[in-house]
PDB file of N, CA and C in Angstrom:
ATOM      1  N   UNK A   1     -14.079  -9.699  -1.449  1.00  0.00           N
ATOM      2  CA  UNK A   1     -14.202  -9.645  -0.006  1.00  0.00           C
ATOM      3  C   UNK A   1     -15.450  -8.814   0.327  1.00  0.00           C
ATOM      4  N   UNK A   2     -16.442  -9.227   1.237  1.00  0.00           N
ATOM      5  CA  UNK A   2     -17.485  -8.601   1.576  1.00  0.00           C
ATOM      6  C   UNK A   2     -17.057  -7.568   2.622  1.00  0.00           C
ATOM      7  N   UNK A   3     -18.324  -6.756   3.199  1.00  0.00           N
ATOM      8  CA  UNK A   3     -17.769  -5.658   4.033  1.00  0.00           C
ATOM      9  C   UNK A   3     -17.373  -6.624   5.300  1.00  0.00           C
ATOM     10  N   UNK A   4     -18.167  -7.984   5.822  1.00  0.00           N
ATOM     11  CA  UNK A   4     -17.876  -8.209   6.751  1.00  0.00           C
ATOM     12  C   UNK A   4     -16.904  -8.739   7.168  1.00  0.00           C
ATOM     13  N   UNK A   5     -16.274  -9.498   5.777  1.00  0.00           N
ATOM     14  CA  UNK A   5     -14.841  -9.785   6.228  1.00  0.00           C
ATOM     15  C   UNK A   5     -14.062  -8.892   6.244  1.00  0.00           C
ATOM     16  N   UNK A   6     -14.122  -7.968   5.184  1.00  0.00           N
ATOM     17  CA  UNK A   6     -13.120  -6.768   5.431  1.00  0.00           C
ATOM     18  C   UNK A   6     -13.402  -6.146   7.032  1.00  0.00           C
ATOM     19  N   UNK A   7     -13.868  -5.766   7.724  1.00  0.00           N
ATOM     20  CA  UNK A   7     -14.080  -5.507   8.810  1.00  0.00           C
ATOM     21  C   UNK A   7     -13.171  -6.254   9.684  1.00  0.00           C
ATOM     22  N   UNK A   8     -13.485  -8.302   9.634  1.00  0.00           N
ATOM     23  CA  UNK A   8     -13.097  -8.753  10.609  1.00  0.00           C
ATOM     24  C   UNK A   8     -11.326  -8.640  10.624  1.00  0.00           C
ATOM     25  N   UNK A   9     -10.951  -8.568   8.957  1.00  0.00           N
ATOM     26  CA  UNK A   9      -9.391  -8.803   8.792  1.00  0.00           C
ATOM     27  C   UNK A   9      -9.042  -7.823   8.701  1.00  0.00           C
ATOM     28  N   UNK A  10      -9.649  -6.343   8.925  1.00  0.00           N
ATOM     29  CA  UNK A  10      -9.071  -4.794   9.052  1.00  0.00           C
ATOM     30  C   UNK A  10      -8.446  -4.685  10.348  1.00  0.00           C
ATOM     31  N   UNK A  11      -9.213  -5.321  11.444  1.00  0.00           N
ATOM     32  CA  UNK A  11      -9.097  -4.933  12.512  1.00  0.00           C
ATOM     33  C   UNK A  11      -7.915  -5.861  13.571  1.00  0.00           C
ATOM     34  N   UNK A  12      -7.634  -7.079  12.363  1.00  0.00           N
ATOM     35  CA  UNK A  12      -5.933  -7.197  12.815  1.00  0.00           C
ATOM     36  C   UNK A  12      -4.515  -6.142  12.611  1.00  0.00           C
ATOM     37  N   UNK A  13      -5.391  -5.634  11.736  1.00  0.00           N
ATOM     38  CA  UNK A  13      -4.523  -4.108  11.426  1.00  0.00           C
ATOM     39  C   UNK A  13      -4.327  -3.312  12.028  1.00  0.00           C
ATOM     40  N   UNK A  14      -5.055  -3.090  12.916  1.00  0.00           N
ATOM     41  CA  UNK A  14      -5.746  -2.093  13.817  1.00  0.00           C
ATOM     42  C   UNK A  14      -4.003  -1.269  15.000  1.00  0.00           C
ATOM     43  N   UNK A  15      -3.339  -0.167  14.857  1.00  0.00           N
ATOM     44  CA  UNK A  15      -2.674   0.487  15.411  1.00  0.00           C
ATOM     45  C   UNK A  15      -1.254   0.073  14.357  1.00  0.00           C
ATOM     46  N   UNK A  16      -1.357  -0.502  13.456  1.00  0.00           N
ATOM     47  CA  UNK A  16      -0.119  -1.058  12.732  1.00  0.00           C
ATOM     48  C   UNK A  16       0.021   0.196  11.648  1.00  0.00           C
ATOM     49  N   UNK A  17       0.897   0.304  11.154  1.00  0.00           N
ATOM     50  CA  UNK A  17       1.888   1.095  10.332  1.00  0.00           C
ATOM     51  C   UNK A  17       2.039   0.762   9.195  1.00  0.00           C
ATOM     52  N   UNK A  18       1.287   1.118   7.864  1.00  0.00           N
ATOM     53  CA  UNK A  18       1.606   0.376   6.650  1.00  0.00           C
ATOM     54  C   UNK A  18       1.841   1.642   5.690  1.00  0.00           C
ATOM     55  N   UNK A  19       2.257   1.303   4.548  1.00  0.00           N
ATOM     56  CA  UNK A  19       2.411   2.397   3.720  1.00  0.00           C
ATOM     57  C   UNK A  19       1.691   2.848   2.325  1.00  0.00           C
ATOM     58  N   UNK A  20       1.487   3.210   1.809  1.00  0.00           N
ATOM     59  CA  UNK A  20       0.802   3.502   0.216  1.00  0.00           C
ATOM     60  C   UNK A  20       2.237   2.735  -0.628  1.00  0.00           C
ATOM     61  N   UNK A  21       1.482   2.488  -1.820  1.00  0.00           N
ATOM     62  CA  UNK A  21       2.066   1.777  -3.169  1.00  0.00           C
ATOM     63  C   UNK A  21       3.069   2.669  -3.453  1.00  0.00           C
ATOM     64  N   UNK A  22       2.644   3.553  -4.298  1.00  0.00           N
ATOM     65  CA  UNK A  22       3.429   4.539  -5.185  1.00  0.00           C
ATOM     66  C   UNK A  22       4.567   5.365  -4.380  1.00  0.00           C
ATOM     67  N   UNK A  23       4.114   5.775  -3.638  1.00  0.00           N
ATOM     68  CA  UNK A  23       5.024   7.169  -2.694  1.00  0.00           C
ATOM     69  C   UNK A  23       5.445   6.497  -0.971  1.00  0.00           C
ATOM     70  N   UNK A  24       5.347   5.084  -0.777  1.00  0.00           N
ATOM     71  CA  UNK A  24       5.885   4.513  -0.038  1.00  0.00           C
ATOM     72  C   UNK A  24       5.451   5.878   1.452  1.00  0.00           C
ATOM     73  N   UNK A  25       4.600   6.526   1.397  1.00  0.00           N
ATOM     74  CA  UNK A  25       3.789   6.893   2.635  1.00  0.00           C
ATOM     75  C   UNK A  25       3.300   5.980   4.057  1.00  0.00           C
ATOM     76  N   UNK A  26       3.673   6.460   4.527  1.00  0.00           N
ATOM     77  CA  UNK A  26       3.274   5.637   6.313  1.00  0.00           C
ATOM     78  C   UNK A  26       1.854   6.604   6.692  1.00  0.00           C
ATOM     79  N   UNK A  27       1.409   5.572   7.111  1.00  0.00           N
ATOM     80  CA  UNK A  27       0.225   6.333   7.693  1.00  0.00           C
ATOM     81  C   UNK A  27      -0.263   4.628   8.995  1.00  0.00           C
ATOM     82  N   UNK A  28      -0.934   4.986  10.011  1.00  0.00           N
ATOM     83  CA  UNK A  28      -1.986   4.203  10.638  1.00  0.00           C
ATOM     84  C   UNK A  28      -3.147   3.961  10.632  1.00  0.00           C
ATOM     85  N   UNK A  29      -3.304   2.557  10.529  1.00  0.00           N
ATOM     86  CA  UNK A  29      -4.830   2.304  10.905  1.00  0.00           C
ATOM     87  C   UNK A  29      -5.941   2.107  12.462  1.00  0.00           C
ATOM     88  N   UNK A  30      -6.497   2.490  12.214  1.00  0.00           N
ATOM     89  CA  UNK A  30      -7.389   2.362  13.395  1.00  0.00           C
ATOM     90  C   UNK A  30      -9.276   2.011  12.979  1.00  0.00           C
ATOM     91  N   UNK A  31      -9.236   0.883  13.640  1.00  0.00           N
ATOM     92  CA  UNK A  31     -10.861   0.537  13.072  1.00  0.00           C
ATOM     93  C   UNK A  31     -11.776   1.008  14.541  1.00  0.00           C
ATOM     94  N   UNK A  32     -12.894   2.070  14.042  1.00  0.00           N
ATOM     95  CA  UNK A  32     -13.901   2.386  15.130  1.00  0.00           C
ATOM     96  C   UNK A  32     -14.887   2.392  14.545  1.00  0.00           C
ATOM     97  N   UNK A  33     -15.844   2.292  15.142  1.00  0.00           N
ATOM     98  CA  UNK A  33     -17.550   2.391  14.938  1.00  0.00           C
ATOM     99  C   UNK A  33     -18.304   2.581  13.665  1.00  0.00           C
ATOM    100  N   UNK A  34     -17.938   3.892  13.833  1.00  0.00           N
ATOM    101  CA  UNK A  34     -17.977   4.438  12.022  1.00  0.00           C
ATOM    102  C   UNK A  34     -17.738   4.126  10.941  1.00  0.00           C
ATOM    103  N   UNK A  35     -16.319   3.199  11.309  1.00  0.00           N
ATOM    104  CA  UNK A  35     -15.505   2.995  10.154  1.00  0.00           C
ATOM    105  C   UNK A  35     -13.696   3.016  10.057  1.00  0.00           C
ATOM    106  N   UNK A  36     -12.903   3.411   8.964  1.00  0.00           N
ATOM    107  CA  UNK A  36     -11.608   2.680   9.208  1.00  0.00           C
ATOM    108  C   UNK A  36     -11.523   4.343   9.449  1.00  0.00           C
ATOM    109  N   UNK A  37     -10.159   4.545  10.264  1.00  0.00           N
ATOM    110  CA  UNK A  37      -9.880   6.151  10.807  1.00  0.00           C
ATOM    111  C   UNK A  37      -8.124   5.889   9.887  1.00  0.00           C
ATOM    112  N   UNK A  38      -7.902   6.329   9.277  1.00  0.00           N
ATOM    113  CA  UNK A  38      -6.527   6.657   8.583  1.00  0.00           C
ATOM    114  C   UNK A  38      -5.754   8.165   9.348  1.00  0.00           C
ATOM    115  N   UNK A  39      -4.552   7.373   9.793  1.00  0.00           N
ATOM    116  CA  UNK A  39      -3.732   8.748   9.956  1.00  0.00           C
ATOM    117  C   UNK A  39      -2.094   8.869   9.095  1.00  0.00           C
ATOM    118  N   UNK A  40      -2.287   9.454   8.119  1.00  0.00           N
ATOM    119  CA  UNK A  40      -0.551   9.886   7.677  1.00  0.00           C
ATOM    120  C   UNK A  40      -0.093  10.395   8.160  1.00  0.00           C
ATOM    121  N   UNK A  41       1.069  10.576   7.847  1.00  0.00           N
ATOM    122  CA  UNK A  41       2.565  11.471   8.770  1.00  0.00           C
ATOM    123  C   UNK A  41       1.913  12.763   8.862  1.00  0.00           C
ATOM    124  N   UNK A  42       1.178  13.383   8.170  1.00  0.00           N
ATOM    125  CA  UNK A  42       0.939  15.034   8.547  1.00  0.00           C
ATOM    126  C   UNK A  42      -0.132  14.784   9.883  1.00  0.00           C
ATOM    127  N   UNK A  43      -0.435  13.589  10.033  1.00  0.00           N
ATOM    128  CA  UNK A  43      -1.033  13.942  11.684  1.00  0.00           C
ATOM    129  C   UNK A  43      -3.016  13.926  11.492  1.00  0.00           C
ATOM    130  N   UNK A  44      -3.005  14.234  10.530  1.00  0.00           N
ATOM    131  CA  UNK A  44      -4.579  14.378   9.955  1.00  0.00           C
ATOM    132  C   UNK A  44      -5.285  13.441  10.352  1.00  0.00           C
ATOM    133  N   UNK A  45      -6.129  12.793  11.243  1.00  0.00           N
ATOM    134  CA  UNK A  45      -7.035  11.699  10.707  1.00  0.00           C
ATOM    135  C   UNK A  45      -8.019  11.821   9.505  1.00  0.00           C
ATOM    136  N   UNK A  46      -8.333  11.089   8.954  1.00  0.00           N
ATOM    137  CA  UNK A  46      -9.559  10.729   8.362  1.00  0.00           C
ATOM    138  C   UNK A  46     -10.351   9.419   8.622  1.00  0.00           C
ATOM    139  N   UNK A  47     -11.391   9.439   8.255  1.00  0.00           N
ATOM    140  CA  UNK A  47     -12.624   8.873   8.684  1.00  0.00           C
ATOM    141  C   UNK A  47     -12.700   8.281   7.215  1.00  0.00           C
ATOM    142  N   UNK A  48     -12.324   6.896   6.781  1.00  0.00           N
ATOM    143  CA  UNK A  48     -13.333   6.120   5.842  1.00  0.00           C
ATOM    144  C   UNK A  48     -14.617   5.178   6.574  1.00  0.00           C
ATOM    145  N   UNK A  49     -15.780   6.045   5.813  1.00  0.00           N
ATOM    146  CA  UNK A  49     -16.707   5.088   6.951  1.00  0.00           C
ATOM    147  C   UNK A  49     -17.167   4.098   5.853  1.00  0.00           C
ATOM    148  N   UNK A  50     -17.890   3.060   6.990  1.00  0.00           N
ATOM    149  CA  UNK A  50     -18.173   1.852   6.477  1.00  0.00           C
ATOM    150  C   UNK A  50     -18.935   1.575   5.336  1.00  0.00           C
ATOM    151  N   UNK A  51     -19.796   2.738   5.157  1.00  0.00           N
ATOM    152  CA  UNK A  51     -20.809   2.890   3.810  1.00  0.00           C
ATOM    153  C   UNK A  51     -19.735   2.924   2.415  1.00  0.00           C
ATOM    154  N   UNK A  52     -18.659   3.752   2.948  1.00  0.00           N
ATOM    155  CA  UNK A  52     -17.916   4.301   1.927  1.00  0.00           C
ATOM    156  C   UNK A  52     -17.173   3.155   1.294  1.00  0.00           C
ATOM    157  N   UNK A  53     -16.631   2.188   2.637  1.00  0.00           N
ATOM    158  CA  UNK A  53     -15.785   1.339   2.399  1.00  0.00           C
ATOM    159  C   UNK A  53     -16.828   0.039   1.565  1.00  0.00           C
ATOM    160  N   UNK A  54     -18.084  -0.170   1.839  1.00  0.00           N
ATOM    161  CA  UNK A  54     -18.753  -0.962   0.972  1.00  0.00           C
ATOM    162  C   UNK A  54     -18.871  -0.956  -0.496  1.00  0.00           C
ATOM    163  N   UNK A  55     -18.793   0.775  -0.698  1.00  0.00           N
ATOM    164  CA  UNK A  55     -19.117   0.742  -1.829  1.00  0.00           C
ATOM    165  C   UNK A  55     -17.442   0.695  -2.749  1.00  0.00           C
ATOM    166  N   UNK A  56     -16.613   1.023  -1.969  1.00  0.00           N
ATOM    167  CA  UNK A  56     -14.955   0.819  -2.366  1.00  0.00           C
ATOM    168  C   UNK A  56     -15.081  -0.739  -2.768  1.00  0.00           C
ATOM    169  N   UNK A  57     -15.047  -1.523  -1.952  1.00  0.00           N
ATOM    170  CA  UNK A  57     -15.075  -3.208  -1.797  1.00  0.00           C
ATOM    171  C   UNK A  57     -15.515  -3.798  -3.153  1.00  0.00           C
ATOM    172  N   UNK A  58     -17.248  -3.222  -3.375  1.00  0.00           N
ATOM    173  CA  UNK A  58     -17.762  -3.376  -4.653  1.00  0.00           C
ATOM    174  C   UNK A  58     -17.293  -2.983  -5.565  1.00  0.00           C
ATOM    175  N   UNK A  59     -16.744  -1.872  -5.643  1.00  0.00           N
ATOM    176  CA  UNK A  59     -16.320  -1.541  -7.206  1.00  0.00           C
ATOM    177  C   UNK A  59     -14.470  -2.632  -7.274  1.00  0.00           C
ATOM    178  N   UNK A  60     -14.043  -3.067  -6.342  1.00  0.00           N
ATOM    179  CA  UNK A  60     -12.930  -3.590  -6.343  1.00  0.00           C
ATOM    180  C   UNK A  60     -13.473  -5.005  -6.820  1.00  0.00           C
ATOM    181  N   UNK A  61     -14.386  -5.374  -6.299  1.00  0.00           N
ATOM    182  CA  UNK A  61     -14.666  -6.816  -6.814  1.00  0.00           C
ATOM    183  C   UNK A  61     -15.057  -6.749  -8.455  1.00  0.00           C
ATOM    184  N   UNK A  62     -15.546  -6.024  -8.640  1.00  0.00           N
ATOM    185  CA  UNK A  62     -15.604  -5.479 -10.259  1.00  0.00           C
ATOM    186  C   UNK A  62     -14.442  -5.652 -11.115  1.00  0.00           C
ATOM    187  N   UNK A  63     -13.715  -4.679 -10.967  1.00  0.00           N
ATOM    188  CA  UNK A  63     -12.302  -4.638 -11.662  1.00  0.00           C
ATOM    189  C   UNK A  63     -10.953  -5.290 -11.011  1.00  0.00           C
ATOM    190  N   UNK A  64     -10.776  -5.501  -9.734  1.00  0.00           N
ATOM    191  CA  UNK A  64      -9.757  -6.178  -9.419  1.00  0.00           C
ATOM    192  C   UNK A  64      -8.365  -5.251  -9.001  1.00  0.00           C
ATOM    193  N   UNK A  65      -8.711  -4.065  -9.539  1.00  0.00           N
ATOM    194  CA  UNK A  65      -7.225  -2.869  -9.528  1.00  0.00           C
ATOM    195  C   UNK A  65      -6.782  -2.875  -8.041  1.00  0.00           C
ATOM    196  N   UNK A  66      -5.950  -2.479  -7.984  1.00  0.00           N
ATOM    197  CA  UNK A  66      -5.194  -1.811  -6.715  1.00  0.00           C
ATOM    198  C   UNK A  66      -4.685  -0.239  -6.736  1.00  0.00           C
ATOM    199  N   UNK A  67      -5.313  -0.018  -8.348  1.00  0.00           N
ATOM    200  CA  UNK A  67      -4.722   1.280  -8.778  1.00  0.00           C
ATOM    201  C   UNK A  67      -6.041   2.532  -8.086  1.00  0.00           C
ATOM    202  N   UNK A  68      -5.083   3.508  -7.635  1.00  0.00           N
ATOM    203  CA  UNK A  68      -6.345   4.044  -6.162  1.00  0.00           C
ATOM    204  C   UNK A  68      -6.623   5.214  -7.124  1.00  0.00           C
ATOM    205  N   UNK A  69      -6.453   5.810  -8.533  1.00  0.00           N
ATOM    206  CA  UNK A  69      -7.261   6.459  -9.302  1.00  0.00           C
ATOM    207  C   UNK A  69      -8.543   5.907  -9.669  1.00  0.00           C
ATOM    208  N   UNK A  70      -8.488   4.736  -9.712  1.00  0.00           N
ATOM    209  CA  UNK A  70      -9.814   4.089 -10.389  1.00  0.00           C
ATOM    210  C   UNK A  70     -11.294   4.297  -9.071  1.00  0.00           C
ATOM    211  N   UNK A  71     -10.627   4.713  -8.028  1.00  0.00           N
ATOM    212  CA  UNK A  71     -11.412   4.660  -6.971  1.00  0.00           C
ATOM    213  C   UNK A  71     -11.889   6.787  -6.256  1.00  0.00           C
ATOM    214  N   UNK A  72     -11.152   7.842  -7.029  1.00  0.00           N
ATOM    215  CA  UNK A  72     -10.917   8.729  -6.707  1.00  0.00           C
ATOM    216  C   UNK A  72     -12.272   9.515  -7.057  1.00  0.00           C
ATOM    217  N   UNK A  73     -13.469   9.060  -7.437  1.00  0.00           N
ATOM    218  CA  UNK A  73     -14.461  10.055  -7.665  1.00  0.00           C
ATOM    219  C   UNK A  73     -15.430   9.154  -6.774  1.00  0.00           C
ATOM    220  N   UNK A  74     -14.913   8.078  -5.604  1.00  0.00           N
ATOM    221  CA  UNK A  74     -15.501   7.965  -4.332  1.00  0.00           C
ATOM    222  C   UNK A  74     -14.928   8.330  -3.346  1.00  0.00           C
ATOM    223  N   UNK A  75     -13.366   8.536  -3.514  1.00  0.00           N
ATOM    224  CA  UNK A  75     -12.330   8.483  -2.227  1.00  0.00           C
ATOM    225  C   UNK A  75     -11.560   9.448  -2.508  1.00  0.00           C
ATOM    226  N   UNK A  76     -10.573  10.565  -2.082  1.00  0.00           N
ATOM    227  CA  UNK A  76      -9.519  10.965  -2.504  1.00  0.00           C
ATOM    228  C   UNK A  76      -8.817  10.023  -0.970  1.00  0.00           C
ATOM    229  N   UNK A  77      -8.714   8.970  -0.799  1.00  0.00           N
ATOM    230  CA  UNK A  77      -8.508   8.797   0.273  1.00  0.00           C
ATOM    231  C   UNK A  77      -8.046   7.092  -0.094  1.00  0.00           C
ATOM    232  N   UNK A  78      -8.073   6.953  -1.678  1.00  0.00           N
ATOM    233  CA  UNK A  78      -7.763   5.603  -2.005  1.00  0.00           C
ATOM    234  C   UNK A  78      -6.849   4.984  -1.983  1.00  0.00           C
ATOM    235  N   UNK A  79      -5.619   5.887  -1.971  1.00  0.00           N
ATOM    236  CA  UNK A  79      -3.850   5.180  -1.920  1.00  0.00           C
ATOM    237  C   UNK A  79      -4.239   4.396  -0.623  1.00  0.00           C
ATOM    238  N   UNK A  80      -4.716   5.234   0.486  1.00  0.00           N
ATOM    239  CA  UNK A  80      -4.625   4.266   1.931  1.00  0.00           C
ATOM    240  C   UNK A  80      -5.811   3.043   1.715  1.00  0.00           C
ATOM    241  N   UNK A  81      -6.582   3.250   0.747  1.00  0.00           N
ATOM    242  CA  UNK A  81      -7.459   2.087   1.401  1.00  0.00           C
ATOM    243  C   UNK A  81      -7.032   1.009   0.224  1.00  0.00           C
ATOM    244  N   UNK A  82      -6.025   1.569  -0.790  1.00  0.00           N
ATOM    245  CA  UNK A  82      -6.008   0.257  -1.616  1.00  0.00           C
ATOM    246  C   UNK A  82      -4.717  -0.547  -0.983  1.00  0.00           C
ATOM    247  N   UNK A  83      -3.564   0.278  -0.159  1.00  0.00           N
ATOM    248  CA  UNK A  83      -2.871  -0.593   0.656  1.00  0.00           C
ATOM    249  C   UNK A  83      -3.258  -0.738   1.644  1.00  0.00           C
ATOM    250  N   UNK A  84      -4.301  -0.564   2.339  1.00  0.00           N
ATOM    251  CA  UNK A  84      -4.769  -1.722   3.307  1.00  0.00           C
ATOM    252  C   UNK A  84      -4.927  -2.956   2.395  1.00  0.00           C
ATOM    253  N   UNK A  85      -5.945  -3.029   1.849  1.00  0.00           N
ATOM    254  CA  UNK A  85      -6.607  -4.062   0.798  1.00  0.00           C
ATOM    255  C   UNK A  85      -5.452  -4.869   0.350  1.00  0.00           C
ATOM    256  N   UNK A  86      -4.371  -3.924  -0.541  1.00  0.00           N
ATOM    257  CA  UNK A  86      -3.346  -4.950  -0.595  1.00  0.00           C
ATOM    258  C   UNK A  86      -2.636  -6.089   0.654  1.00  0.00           C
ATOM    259  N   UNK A  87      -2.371  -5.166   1.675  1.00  0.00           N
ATOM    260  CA  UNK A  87      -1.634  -6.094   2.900  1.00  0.00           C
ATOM    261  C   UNK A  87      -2.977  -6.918   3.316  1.00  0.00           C
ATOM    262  N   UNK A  88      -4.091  -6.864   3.083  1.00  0.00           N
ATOM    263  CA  UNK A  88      -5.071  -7.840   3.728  1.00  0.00           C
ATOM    264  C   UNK A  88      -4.578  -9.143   2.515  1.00  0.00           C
ATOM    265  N   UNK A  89      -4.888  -8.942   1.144  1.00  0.00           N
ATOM    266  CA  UNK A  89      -4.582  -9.768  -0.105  1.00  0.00           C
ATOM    267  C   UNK A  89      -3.439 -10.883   0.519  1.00  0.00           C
ATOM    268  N   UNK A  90      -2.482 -10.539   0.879  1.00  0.00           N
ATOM    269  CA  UNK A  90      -1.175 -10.752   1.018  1.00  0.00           C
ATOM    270  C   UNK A  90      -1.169 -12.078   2.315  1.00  0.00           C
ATOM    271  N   UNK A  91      -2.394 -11.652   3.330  1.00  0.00           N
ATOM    272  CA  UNK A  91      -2.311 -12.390   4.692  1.00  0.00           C
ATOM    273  C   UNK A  91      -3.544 -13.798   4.362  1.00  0.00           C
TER     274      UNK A  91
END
């Protein structure tokens, strides 16, 4: 998936409620300007921006994982972006 589709099919996501793989975590998505805004139950946003998420995308088209260690010396922020990715897979 390129950044631009990921973009266009993130943003059906957009205020929905999904969870991480492993630890079944809830968190929200929200797509703005910058980039995808993640919020978990502790209330935190974060900011994956779009640069970040390009270079996530690429290394996914590489290996194929969903496993969000393989992604942790770009993201500590990968459980949420590999279940987005998964529920996009899925639609």
């Amino acid at each position: 998936m390129t950044l631009a589709q990921f973009r266009l099919r993130v943003a059906e996501l957009d205020g929905q409620t999904l969870h991480t793989a492993s630890r079944r975590r809830p968190f929200t998505v929200r797509v703005l300007p910058d980039g995808v805004s993640i919020t978990p139950s502790s209330g935190k946003e974060r900011l994956v921006s779009w640069s970040m998420m390009e270079n996530i995308l690429e290394r996914f088209r590489e290996l194929r994982s969903f496993t969000p260690v393989r992604y942790h010396d770009l993201t500590f922020d990968s459980s949420y972006v590999m279940a987005i990715l998964r529920r996009l897979s899925m639609t």
